[in-house]
N, C-alpha and C. Protein backbone atom coordinates (compact mmCIF):
# COMPACT_ATOMS: atom_id res chain seq x y z
N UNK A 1 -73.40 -58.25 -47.68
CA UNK A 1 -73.37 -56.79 -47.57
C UNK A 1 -73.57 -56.35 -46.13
N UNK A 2 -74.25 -57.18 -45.55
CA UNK A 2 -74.63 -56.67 -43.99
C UNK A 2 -73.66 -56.85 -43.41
N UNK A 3 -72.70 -58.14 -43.20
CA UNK A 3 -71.17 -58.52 -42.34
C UNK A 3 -70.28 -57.43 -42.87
N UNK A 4 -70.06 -56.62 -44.23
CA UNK A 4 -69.07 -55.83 -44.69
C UNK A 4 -69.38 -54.29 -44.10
N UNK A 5 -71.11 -54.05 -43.82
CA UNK A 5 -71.30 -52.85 -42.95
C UNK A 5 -71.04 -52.56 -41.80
N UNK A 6 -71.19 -53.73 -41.27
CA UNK A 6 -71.04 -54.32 -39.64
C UNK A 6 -69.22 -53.67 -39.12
N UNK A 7 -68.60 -54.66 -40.46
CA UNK A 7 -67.23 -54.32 -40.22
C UNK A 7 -66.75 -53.04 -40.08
N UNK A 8 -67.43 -52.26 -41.63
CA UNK A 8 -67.08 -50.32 -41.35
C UNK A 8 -66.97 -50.02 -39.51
N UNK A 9 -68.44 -50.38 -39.28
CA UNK A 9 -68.66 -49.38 -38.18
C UNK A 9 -67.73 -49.67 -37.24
N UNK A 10 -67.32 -51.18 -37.08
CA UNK A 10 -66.44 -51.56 -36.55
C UNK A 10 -65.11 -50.85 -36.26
N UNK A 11 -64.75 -50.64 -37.14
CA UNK A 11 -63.69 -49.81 -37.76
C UNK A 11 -63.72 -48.38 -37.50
N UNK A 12 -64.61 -48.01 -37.95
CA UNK A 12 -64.93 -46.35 -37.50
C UNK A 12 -64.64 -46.38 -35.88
N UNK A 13 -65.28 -47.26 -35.02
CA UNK A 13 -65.61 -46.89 -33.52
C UNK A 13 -64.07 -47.19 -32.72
N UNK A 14 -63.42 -48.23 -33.60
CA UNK A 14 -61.47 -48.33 -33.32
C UNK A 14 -61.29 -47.36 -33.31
N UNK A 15 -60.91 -46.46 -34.45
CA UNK A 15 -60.10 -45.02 -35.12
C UNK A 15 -60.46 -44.19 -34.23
N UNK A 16 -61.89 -44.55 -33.78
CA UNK A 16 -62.54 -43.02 -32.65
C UNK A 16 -61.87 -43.32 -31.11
N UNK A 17 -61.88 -44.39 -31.07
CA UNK A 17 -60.98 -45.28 -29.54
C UNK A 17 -59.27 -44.93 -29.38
N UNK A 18 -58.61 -45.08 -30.75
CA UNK A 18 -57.67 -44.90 -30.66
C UNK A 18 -57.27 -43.02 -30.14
N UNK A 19 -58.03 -42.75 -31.16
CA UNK A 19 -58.06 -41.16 -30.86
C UNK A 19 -58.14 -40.70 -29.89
N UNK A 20 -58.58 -41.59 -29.00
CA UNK A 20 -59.40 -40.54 -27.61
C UNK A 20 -57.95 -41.29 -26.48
N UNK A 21 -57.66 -42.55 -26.62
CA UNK A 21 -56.65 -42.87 -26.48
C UNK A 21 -54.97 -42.48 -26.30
N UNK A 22 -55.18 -42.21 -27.29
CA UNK A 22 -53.75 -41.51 -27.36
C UNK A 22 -53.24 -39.96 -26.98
N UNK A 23 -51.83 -40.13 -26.05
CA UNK A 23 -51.91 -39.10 -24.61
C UNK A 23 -51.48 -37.56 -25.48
N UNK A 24 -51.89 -36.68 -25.07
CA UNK A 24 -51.83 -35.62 -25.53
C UNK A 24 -50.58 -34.79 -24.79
N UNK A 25 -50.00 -33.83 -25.11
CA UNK A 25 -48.32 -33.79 -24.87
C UNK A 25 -48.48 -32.74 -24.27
N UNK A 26 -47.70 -33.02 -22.97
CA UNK A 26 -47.45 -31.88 -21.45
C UNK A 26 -47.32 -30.38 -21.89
N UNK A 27 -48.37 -29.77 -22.47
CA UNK A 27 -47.30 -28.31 -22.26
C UNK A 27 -47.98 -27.47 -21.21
N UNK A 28 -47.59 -27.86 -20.24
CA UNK A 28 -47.84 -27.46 -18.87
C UNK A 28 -49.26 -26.46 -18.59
N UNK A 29 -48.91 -25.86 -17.60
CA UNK A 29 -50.00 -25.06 -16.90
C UNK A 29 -50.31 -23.95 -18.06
N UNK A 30 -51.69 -23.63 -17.94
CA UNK A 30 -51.74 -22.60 -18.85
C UNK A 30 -51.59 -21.44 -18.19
N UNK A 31 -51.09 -20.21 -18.65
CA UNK A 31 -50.43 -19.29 -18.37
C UNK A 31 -51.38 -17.96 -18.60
N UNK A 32 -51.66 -17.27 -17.36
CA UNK A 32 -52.32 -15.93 -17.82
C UNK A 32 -51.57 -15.34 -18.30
N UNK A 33 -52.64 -14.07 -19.51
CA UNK A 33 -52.04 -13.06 -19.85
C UNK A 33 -51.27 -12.24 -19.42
N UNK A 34 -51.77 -11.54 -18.20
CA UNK A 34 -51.03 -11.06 -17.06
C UNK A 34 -49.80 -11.29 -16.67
N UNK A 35 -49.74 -12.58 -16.34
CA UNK A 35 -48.51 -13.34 -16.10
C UNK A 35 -47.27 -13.44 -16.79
N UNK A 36 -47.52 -12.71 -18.16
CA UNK A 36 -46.43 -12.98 -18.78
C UNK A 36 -45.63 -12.39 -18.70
N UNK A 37 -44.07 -12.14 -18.48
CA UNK A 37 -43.20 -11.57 -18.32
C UNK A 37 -42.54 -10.74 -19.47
N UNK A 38 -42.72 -9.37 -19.65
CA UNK A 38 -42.42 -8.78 -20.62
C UNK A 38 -41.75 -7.79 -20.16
N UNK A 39 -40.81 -6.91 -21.56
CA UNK A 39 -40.03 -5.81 -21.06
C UNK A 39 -40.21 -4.59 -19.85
N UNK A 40 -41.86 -4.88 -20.33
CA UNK A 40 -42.57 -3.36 -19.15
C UNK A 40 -42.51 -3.79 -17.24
N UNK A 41 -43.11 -4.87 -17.89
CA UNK A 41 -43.63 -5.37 -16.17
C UNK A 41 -42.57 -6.32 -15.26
N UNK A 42 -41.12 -6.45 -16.01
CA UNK A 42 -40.08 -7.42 -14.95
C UNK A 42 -39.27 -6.45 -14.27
N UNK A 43 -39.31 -6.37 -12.99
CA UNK A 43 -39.01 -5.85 -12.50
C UNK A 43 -37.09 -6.07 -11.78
N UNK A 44 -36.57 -5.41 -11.87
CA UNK A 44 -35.01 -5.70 -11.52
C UNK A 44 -34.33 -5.18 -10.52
N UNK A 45 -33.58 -6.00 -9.57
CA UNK A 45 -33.46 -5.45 -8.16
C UNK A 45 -32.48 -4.69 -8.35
N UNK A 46 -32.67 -3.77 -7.62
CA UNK A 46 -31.42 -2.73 -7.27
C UNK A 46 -30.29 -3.65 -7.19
N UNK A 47 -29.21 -2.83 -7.43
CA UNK A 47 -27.02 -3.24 -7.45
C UNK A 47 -27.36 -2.87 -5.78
N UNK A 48 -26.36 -4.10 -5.42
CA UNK A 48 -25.91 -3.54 -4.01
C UNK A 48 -24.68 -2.67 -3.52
N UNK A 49 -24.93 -1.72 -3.01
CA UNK A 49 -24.66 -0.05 -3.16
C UNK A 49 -24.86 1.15 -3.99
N UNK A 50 -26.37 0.55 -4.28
CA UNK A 50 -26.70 1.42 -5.19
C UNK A 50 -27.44 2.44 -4.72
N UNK A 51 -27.77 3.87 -5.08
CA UNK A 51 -28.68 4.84 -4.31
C UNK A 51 -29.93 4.09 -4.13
N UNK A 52 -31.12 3.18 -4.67
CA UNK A 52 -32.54 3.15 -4.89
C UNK A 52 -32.18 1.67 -3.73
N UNK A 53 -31.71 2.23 -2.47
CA UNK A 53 -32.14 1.11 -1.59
C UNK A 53 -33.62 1.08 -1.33
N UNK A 54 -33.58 0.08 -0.13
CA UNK A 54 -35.16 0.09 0.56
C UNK A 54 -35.33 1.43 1.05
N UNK A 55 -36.33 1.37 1.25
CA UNK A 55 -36.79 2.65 2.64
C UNK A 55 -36.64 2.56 3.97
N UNK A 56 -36.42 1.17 4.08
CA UNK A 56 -36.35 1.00 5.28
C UNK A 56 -34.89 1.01 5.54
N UNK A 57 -33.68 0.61 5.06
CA UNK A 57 -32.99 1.24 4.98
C UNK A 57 -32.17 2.48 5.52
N UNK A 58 -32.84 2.74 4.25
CA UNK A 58 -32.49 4.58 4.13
C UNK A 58 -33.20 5.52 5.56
N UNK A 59 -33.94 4.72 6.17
CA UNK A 59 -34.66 5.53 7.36
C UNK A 59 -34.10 4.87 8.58
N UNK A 60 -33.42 4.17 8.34
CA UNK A 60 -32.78 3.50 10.00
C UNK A 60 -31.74 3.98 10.39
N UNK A 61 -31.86 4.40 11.89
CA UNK A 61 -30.96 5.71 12.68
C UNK A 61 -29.57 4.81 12.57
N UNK A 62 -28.36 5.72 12.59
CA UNK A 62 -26.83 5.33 12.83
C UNK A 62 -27.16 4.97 14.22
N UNK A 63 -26.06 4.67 14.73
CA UNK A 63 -26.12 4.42 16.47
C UNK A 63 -24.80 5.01 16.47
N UNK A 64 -25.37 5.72 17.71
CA UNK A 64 -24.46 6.87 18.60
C UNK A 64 -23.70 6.08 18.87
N UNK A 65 -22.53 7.06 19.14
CA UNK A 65 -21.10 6.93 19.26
C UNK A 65 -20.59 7.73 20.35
N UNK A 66 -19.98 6.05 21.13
CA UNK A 66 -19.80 6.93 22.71
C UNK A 66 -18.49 7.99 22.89
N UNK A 67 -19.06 9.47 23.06
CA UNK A 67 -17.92 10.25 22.58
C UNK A 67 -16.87 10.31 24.16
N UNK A 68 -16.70 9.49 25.51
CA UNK A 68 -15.58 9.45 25.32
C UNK A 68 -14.62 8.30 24.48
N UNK A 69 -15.11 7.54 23.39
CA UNK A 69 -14.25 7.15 22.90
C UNK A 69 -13.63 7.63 21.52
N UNK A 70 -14.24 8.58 21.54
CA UNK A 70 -13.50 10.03 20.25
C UNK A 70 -12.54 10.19 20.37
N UNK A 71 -11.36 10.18 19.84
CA UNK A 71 -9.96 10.54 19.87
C UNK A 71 -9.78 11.76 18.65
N UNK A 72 -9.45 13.17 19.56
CA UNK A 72 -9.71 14.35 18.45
C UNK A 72 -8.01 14.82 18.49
N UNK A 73 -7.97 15.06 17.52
CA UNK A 73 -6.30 15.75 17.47
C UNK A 73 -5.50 14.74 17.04
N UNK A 74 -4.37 14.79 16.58
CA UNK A 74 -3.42 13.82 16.30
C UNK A 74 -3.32 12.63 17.05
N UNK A 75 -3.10 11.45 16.60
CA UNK A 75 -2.97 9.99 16.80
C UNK A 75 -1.52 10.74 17.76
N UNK A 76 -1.85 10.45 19.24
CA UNK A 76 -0.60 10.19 20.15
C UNK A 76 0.75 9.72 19.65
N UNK A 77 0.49 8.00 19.25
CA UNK A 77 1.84 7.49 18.74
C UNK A 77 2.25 8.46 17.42
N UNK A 78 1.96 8.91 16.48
CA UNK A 78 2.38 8.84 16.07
C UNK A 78 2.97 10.46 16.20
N UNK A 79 2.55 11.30 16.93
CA UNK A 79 3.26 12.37 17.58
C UNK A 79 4.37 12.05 17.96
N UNK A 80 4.41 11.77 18.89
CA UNK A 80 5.98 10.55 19.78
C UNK A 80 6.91 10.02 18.77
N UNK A 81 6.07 9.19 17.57
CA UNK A 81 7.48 8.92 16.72
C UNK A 81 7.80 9.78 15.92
N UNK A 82 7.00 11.00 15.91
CA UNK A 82 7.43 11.88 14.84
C UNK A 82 9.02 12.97 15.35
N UNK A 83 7.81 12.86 17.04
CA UNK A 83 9.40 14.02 17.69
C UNK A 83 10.33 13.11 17.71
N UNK A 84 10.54 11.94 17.73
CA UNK A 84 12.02 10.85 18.13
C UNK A 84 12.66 10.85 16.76
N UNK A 85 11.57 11.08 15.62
CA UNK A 85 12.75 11.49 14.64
C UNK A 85 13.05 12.97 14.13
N UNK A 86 12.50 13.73 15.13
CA UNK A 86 13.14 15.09 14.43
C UNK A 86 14.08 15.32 15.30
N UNK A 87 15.32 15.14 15.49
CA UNK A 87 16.57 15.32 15.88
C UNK A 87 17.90 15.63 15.27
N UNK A 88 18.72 16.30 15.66
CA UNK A 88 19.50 16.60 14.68
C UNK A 88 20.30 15.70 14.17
N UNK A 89 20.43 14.56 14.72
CA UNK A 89 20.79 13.07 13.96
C UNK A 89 20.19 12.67 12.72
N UNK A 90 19.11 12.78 13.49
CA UNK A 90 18.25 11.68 12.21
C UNK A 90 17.92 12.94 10.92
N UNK A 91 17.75 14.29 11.43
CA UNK A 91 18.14 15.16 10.20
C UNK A 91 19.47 15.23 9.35
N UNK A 92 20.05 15.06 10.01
CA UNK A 92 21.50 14.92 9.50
C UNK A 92 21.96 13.49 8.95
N UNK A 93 21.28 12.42 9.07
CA UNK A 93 21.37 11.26 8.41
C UNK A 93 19.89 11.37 7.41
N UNK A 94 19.63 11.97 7.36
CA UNK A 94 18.27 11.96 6.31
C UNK A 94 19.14 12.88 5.15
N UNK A 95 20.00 13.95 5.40
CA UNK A 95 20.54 14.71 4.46
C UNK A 95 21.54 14.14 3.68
N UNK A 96 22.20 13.64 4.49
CA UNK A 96 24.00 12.80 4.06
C UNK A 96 23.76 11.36 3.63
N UNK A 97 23.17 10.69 3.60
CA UNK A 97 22.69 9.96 3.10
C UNK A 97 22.77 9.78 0.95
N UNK A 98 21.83 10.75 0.83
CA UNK A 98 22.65 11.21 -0.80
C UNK A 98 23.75 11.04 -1.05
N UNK A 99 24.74 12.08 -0.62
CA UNK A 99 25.67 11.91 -1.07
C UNK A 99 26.34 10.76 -1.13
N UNK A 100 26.39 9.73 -0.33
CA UNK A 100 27.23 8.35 -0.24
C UNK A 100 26.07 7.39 -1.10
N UNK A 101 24.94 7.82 -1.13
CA UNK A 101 23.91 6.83 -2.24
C UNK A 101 24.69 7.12 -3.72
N UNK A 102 24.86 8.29 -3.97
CA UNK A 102 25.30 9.12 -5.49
C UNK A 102 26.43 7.85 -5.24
N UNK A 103 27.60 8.04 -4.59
CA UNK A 103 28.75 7.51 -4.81
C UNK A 103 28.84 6.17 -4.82
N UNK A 104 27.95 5.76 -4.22
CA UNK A 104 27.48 3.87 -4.46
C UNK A 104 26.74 3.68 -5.95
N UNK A 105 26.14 4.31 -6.07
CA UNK A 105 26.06 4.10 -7.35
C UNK A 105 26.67 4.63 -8.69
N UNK A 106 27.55 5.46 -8.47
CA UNK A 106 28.72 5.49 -9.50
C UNK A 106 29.59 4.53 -9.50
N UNK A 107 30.18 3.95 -8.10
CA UNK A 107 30.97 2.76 -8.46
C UNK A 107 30.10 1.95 -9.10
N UNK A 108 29.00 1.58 -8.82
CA UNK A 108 28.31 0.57 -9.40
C UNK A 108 28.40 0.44 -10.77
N UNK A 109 28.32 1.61 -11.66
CA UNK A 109 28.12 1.58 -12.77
C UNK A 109 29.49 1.18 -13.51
N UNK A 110 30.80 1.44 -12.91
CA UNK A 110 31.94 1.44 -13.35
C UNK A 110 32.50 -0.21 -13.60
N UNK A 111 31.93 -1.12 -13.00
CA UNK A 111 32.24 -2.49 -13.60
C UNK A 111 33.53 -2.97 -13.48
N UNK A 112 34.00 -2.32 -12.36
CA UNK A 112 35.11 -2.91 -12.04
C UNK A 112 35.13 -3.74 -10.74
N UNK A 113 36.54 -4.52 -10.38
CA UNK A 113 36.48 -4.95 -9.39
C UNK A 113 37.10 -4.33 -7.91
N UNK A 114 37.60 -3.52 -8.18
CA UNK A 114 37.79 -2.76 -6.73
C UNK A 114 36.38 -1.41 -6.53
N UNK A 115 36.18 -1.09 -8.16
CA UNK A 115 34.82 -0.34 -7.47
C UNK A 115 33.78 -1.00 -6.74
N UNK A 116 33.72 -2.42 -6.91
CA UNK A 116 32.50 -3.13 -6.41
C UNK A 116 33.23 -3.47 -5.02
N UNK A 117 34.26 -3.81 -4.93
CA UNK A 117 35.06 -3.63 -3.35
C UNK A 117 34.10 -2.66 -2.49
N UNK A 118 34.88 -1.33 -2.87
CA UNK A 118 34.55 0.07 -2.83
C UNK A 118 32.94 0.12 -2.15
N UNK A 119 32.31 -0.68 -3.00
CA UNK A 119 30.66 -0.68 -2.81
C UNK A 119 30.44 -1.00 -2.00
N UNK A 120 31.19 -2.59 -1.58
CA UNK A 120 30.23 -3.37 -0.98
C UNK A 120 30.59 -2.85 0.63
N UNK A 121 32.12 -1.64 0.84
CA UNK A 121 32.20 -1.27 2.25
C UNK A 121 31.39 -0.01 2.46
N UNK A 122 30.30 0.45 1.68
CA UNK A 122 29.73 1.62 1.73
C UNK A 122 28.26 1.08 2.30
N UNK A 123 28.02 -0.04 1.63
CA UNK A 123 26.59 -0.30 1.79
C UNK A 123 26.26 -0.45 3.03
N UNK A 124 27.09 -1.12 4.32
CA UNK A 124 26.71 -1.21 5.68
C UNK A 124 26.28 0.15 5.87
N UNK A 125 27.31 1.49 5.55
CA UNK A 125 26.73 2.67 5.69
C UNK A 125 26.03 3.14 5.86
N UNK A 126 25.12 3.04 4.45
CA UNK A 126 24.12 3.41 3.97
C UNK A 126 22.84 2.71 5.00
N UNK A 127 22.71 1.48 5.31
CA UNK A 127 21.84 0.67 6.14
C UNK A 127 22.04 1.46 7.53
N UNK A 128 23.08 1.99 8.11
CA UNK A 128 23.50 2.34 9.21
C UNK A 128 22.18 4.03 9.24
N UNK A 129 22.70 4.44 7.83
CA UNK A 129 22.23 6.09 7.68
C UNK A 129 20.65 6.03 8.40
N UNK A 130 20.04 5.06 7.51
CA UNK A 130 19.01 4.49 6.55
C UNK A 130 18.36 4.54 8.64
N UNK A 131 18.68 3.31 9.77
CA UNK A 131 18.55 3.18 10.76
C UNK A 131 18.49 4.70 11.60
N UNK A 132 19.37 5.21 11.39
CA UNK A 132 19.59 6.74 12.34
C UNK A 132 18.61 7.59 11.74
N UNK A 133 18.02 7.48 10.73
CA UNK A 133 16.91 8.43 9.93
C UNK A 133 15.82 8.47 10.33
N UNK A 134 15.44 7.06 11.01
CA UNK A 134 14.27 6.64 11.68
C UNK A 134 14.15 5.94 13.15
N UNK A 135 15.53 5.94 13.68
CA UNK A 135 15.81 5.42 15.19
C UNK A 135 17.09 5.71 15.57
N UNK A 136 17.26 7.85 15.63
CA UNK A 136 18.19 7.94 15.78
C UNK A 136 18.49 7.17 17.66
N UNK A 137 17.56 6.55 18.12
CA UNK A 137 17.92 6.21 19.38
C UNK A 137 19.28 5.04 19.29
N UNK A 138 18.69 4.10 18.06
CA UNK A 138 19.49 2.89 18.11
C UNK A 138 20.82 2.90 17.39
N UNK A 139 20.92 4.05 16.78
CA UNK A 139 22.27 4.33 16.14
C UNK A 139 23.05 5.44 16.45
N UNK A 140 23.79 5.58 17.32
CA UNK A 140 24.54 6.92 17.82
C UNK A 140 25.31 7.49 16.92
N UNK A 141 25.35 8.60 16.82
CA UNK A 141 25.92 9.32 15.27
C UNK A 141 27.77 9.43 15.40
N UNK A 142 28.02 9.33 16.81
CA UNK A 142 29.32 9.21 16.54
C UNK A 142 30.35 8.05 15.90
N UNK A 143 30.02 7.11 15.99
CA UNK A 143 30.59 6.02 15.18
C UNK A 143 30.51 5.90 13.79
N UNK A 144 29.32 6.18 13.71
CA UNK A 144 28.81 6.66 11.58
C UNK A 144 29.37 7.91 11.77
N UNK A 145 29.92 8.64 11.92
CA UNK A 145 30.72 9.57 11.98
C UNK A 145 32.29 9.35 11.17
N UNK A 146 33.36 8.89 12.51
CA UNK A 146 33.85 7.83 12.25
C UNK A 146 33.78 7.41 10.90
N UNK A 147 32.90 5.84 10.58
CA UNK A 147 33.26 5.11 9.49
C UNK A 147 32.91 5.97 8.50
N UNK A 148 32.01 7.10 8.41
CA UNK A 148 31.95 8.04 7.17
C UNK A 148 33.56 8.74 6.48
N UNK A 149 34.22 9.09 7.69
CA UNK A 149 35.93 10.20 7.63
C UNK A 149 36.66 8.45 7.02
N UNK A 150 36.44 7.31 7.76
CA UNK A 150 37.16 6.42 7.28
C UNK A 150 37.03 6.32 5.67
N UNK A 151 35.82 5.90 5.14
CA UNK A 151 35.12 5.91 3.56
C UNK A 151 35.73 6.79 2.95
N UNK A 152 35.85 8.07 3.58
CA UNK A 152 35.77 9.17 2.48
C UNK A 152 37.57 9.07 2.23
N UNK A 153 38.16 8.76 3.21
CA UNK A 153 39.52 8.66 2.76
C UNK A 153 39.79 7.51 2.02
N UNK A 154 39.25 6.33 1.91
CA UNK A 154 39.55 5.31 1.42
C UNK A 154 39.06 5.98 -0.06
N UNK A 155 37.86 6.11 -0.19
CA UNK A 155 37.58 6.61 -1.91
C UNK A 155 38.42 7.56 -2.38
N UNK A 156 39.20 8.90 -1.32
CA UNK A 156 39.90 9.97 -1.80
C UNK A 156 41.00 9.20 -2.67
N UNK A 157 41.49 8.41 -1.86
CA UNK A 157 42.99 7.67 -2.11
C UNK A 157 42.51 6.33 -3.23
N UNK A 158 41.49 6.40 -3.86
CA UNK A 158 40.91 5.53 -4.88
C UNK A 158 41.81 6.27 -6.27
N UNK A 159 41.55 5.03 -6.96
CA UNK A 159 41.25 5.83 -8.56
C UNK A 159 40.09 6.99 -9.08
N UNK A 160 39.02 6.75 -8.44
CA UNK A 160 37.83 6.84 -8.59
C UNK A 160 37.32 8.26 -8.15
N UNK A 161 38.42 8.86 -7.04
CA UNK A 161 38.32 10.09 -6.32
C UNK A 161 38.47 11.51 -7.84
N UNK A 162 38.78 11.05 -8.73
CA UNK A 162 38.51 12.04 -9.67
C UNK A 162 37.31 12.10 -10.64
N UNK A 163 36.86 11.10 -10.34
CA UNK A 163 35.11 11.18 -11.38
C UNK A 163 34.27 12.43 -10.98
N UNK A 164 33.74 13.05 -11.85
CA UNK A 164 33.26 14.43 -11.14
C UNK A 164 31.95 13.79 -10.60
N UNK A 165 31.34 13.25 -10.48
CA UNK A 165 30.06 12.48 -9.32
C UNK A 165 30.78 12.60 -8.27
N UNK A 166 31.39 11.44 -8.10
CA UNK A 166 31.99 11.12 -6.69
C UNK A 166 32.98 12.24 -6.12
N UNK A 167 33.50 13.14 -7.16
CA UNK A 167 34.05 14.47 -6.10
C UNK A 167 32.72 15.40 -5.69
N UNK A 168 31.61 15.58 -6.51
CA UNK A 168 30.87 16.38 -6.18
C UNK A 168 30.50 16.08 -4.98
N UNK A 169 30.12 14.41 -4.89
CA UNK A 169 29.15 13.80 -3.63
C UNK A 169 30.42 14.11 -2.30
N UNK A 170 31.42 13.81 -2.54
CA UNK A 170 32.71 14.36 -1.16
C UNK A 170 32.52 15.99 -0.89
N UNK A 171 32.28 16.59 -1.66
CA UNK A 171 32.21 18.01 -1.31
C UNK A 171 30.83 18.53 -0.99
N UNK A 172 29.74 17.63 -1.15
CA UNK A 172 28.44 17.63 -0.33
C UNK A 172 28.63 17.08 1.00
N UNK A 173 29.64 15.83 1.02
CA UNK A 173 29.39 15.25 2.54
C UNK A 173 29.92 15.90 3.33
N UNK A 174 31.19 16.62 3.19
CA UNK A 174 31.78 17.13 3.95
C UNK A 174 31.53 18.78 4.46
N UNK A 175 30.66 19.31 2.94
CA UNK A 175 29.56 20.41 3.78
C UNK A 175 28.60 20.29 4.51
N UNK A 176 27.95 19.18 4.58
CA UNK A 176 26.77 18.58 5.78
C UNK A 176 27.76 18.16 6.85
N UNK A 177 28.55 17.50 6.93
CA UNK A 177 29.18 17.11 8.20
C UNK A 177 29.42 18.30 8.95
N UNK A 178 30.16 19.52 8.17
CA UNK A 178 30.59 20.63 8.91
C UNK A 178 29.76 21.31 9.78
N UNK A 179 28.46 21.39 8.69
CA UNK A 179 27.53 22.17 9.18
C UNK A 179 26.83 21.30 10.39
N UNK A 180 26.83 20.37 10.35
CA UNK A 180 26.28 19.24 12.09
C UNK A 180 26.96 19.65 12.71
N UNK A 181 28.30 19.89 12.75
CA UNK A 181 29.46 20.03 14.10
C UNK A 181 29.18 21.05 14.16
N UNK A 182 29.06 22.59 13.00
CA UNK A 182 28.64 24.21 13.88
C UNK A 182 27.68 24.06 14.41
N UNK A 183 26.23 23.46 14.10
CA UNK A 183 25.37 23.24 14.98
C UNK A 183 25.52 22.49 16.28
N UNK A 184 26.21 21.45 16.25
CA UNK A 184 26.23 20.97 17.67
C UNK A 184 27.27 21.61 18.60
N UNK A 185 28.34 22.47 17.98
CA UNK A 185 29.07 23.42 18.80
C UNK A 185 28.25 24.51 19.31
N UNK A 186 27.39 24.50 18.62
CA UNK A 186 26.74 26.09 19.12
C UNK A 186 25.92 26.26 20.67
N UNK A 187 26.30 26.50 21.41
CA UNK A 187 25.31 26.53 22.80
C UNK A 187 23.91 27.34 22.41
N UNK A 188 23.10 26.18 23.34
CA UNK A 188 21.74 26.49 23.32
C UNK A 188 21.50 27.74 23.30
N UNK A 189 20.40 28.42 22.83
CA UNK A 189 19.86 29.61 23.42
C UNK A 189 19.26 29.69 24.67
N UNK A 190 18.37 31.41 25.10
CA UNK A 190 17.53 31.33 26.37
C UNK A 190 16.23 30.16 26.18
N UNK A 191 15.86 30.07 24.93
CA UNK A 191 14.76 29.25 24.95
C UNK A 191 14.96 28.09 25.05
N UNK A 192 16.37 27.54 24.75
CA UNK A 192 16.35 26.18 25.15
C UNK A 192 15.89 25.28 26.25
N UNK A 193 15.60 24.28 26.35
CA UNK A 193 14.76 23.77 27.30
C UNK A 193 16.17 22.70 28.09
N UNK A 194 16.18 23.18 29.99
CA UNK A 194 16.99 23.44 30.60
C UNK A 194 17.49 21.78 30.62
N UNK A 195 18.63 20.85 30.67
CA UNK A 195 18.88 19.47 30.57
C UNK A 195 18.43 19.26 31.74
N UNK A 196 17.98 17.66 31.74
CA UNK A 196 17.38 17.22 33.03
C UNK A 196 18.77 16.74 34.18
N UNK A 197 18.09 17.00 35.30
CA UNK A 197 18.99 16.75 36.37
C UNK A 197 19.34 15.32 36.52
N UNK A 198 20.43 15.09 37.22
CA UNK A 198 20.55 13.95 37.04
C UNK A 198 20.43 13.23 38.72
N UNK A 199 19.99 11.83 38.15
CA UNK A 199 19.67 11.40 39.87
C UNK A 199 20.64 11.30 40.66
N UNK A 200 20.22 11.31 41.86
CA UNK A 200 21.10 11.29 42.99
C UNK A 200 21.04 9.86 43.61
């Protein structure tokens, strides 16, 4: 009976060894109350460009701006290219223009093969107009002049010269053309500004 008591305690003082033994499982640092992150107390940074910047920020001076480098009044260039295209060229190719667009695209629609002929000697035209609208320098209006009286006779003497489009668009071009030549027949007025002399 004494070796079988011996053994209990034996036994008991294992189970208490093992116990104290065996590792107890990481759940980390303990965490104040405080600390805990809840709906009230997380705080969320402002969007960037949002009004609720810093203060510091919002209180830091612009830096001056050296005013002679202010440019007040219209952009120079683009004064300059505005007068190089108000001329009575490039007005007059900004107007006439339509009418030979209308008539390029009526042949177009017609699906034939001399209308697409027809087309394809209009389209340089049109690129020509298109140039004098915006540099009447690089396109002199008398030659598009010219191949315009050439066109318009070639389409008159068409099949095509009876479609009411393409007569309407001939009886537009040839009222803009007219009206360029009374204007450029017409001598200046007193206000005109006197032509420059020429060098010697």
């Amino acid at each position: 009976m004494r070796q079988r008591w011996w053994i209990g305690v034996v036994a008991l003082l294992g189970v208490g060894l093992a116990i104290l033994m065996f590792p107890r499982p990481d759940t980390g640092s303990e965490i104040a109350e405080g600390d805990v992150p809840t709906a009230r107390n997380v705080e969320i940074p402002p969007k960037r460009g949002s009004s609720t910047t810093s203060p510091r920020v919002a209180e830091r001076p612009r830096p001056k701006v050296d005013p002679t480098r202010v440019v007040k009044g219209a952009n120079p260039a683009a004064v300059a290219a505005a007068e190089a295209r108000n001329t009575p060229e490039a007005n007059m190719a900004a107007k006439i223009i339509a009418p030979w667009t209308a008539i390029t695209y009526t042949l177009s629609g017609l699906k034939t093969d001399d209308a697409a002929s027809l087309t394809a000697q209009i389209k340089p035209l049109l690129a020509d107009l298109r140039v004098m609208r915006r540099h009447p320098d690089q396109k002199p209006y008398g030659p598009v002049e010219a191949r315009m009286n050439e066109l318009e006779a070639i389409v008159v003497a068409s099949p095509y010269a009876t479609n009411e489009t393409i007569a309407s668009s001939l009886e537009r071009y040839r009222s803009l053309r007219d009206e360029y030549q009374a204007a450029a027949a017409t001598p200046p007025g007193p206000d005109a500004a006197p032509p420059a002399e020429e060098a010697q």
